[in-house]
Protein backbone atom coordinates (compact mmCIF):
# COMPACT_ATOMS: atom_id res chain seq x y z
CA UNK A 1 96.31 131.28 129.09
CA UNK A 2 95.93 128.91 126.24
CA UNK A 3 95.33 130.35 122.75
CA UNK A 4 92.63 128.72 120.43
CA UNK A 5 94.12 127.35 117.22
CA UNK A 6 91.04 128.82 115.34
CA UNK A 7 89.24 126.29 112.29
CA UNK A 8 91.45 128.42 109.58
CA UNK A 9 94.79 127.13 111.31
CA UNK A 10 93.57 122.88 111.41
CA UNK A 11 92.58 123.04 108.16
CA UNK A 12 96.08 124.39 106.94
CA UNK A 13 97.80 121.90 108.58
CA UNK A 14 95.79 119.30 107.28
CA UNK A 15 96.52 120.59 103.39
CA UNK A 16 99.83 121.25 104.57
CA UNK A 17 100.54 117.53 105.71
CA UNK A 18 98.53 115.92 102.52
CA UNK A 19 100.82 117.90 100.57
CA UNK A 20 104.11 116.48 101.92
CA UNK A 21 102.35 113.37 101.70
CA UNK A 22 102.04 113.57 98.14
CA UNK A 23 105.14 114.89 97.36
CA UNK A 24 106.83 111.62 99.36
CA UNK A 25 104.59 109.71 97.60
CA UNK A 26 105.51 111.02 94.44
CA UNK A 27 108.98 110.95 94.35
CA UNK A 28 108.77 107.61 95.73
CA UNK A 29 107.52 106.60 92.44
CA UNK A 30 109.86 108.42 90.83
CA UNK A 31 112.71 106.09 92.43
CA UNK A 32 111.07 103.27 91.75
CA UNK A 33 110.65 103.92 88.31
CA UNK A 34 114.22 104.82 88.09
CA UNK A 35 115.04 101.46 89.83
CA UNK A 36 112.86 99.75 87.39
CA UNK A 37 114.83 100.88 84.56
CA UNK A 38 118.44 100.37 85.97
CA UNK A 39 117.71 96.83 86.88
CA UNK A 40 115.79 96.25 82.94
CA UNK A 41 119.37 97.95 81.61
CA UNK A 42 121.16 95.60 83.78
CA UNK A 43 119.29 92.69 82.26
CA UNK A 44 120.28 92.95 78.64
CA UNK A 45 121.28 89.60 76.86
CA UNK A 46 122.81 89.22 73.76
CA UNK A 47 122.33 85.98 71.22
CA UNK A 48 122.86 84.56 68.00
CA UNK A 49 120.91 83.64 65.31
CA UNK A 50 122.95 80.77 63.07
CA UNK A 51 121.67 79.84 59.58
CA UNK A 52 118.39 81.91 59.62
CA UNK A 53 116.59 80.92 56.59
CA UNK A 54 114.97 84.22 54.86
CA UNK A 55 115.42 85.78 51.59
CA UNK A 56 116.79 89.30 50.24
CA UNK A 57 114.51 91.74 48.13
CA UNK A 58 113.65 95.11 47.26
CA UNK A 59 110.05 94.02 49.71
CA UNK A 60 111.97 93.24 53.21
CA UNK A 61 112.98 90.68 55.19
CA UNK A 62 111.88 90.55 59.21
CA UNK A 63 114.25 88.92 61.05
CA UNK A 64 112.52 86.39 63.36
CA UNK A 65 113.41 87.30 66.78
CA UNK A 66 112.09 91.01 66.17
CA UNK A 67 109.58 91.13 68.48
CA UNK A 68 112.13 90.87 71.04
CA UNK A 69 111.89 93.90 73.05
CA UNK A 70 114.97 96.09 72.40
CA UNK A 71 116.17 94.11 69.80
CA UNK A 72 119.24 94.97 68.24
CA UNK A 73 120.46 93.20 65.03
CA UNK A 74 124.01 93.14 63.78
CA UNK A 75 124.31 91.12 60.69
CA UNK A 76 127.32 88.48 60.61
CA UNK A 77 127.10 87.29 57.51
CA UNK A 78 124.57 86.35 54.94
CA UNK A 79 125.17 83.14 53.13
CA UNK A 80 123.36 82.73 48.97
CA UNK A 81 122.14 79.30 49.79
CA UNK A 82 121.76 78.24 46.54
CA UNK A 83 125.03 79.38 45.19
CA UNK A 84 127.20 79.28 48.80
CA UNK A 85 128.80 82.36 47.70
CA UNK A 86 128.87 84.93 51.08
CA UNK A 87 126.35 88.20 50.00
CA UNK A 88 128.70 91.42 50.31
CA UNK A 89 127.30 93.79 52.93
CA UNK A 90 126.98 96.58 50.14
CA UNK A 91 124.44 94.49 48.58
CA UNK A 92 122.14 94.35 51.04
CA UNK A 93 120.92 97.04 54.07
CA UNK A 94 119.48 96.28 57.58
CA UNK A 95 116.98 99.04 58.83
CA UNK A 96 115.75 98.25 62.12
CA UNK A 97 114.93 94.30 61.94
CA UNK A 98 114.30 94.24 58.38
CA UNK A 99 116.75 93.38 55.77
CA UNK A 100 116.34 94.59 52.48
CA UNK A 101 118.11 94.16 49.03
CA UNK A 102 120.23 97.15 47.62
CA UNK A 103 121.27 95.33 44.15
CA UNK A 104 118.71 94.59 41.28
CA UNK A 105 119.97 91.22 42.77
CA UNK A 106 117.56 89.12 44.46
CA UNK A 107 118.46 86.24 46.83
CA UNK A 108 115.03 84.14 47.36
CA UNK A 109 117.00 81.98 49.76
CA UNK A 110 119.49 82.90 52.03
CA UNK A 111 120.75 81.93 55.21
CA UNK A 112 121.46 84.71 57.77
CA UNK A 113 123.72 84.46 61.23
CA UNK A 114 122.73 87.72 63.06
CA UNK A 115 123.88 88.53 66.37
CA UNK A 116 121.16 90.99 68.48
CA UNK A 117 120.56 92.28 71.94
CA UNK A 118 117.49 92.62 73.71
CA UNK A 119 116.26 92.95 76.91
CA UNK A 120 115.55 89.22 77.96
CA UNK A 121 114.24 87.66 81.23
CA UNK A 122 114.09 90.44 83.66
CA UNK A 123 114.46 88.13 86.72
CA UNK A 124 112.41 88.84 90.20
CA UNK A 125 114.09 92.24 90.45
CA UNK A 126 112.40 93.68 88.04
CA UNK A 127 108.87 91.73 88.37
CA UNK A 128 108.60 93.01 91.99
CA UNK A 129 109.50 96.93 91.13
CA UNK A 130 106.53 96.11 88.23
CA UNK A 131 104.67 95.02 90.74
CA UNK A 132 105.28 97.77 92.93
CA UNK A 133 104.94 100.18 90.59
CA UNK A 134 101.29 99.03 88.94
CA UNK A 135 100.33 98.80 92.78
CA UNK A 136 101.22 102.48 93.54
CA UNK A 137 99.49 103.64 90.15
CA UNK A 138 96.34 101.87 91.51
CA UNK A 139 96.77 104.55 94.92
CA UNK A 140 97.26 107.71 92.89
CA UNK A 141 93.82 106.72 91.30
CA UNK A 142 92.29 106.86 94.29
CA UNK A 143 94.42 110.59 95.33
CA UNK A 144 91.65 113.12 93.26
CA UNK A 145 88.72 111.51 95.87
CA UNK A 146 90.93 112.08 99.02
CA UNK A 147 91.32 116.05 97.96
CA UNK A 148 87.77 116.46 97.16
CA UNK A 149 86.81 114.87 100.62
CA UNK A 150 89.16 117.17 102.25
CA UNK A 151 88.20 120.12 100.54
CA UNK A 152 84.69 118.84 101.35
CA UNK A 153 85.42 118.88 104.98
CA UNK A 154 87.46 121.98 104.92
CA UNK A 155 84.64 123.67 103.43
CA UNK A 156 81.85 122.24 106.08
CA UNK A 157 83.98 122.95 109.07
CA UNK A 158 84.37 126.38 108.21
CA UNK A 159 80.32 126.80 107.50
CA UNK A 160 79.54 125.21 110.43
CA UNK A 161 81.92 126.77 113.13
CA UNK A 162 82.24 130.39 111.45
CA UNK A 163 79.32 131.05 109.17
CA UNK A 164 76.39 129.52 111.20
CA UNK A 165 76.82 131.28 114.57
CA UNK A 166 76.86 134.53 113.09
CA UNK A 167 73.40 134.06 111.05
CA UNK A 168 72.01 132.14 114.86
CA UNK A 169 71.95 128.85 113.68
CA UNK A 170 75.20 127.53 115.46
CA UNK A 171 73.82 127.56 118.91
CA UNK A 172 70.78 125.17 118.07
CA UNK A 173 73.98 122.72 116.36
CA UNK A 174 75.35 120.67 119.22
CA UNK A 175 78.67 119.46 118.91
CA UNK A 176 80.54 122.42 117.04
């Protein structure tokens, strides 16, 4: 004797299996972004900036390479161009990428050696796990539609193989 499933029982299993679906799916991307960072870490240069022509006030200085992403100046040394005398490193303070003056002392031209580290060219590691990742964004998009369609179709199956027999209707619906 074979027992019927009943419409309640397909219709679990079909939440049950989107569900581990999604949770797959979502630490999936979870990984990925994880591998996206590790390999962006891994990536870091460092450089040097020799002879950087700028100037030293109480208004700022941006160093040029700032929009470097990560960047991360150290300052070397910075040179009074006009006089050649070396600028103390009291004198002066480096917040972020700017340097600013910290003397009544200003030095209109100076020439700064700076060494910084950013995060350079990621190399094909990282533009496919970009890729990857912007693709899989583009799928969860598309995730709220699939559980309204199921919930949709969860909803019709059980009106139309529970609901409609009992009010007479279900017999003159063929295929149910």
């Amino acid at each position: 004797m074979k027992l019927k499933k009943g419409v309640m029982g397909e219709i679990i299993g079909v939440f049950v299996l989107i569900l581990v679906i999604s949770v797959l799916a979502g630490m999936t991307f979870l990984f990925t972004s994880q591998l996206k960072t590790q390999s962006k870490i891994k990536l870091a240069d460092t450089a040097h900036a020799t002879n950087e022509a700028g100037f030293i006030n109480s208004s700022g200085y941006t160093l040029l390479n700032a929009s470097l992403e990560d960047f991360s100046p150290t300052i070397t040394s910075i040179t009074n161009t006009t006089s050649g005398e070396v600028i103390p490193t009291g004198n002066y303070t480096l917040t972020g990428s700017t340097i600013t003056n910290a003397t009544a002392t200003n030095f209109l031209s100076a020439s700064i050696n700076v060494t910084y580290r950013y995060t350079g060219n990621y190399g094909t590691a990282y533009a496919a796990v970009n890729k990857t990742e912007i693709a899989g964004a583009t799928i969860i998009n598309y995730l709220p539609l699939l559980f309204l369609a199921i919930i949709f179709g969860a909803i019709l199956a059980v009106v139309l193989k529970i609901i409609l027999p009992y009010i007479n209707l279900g017999n003159q619906v063929s295929g149910f």
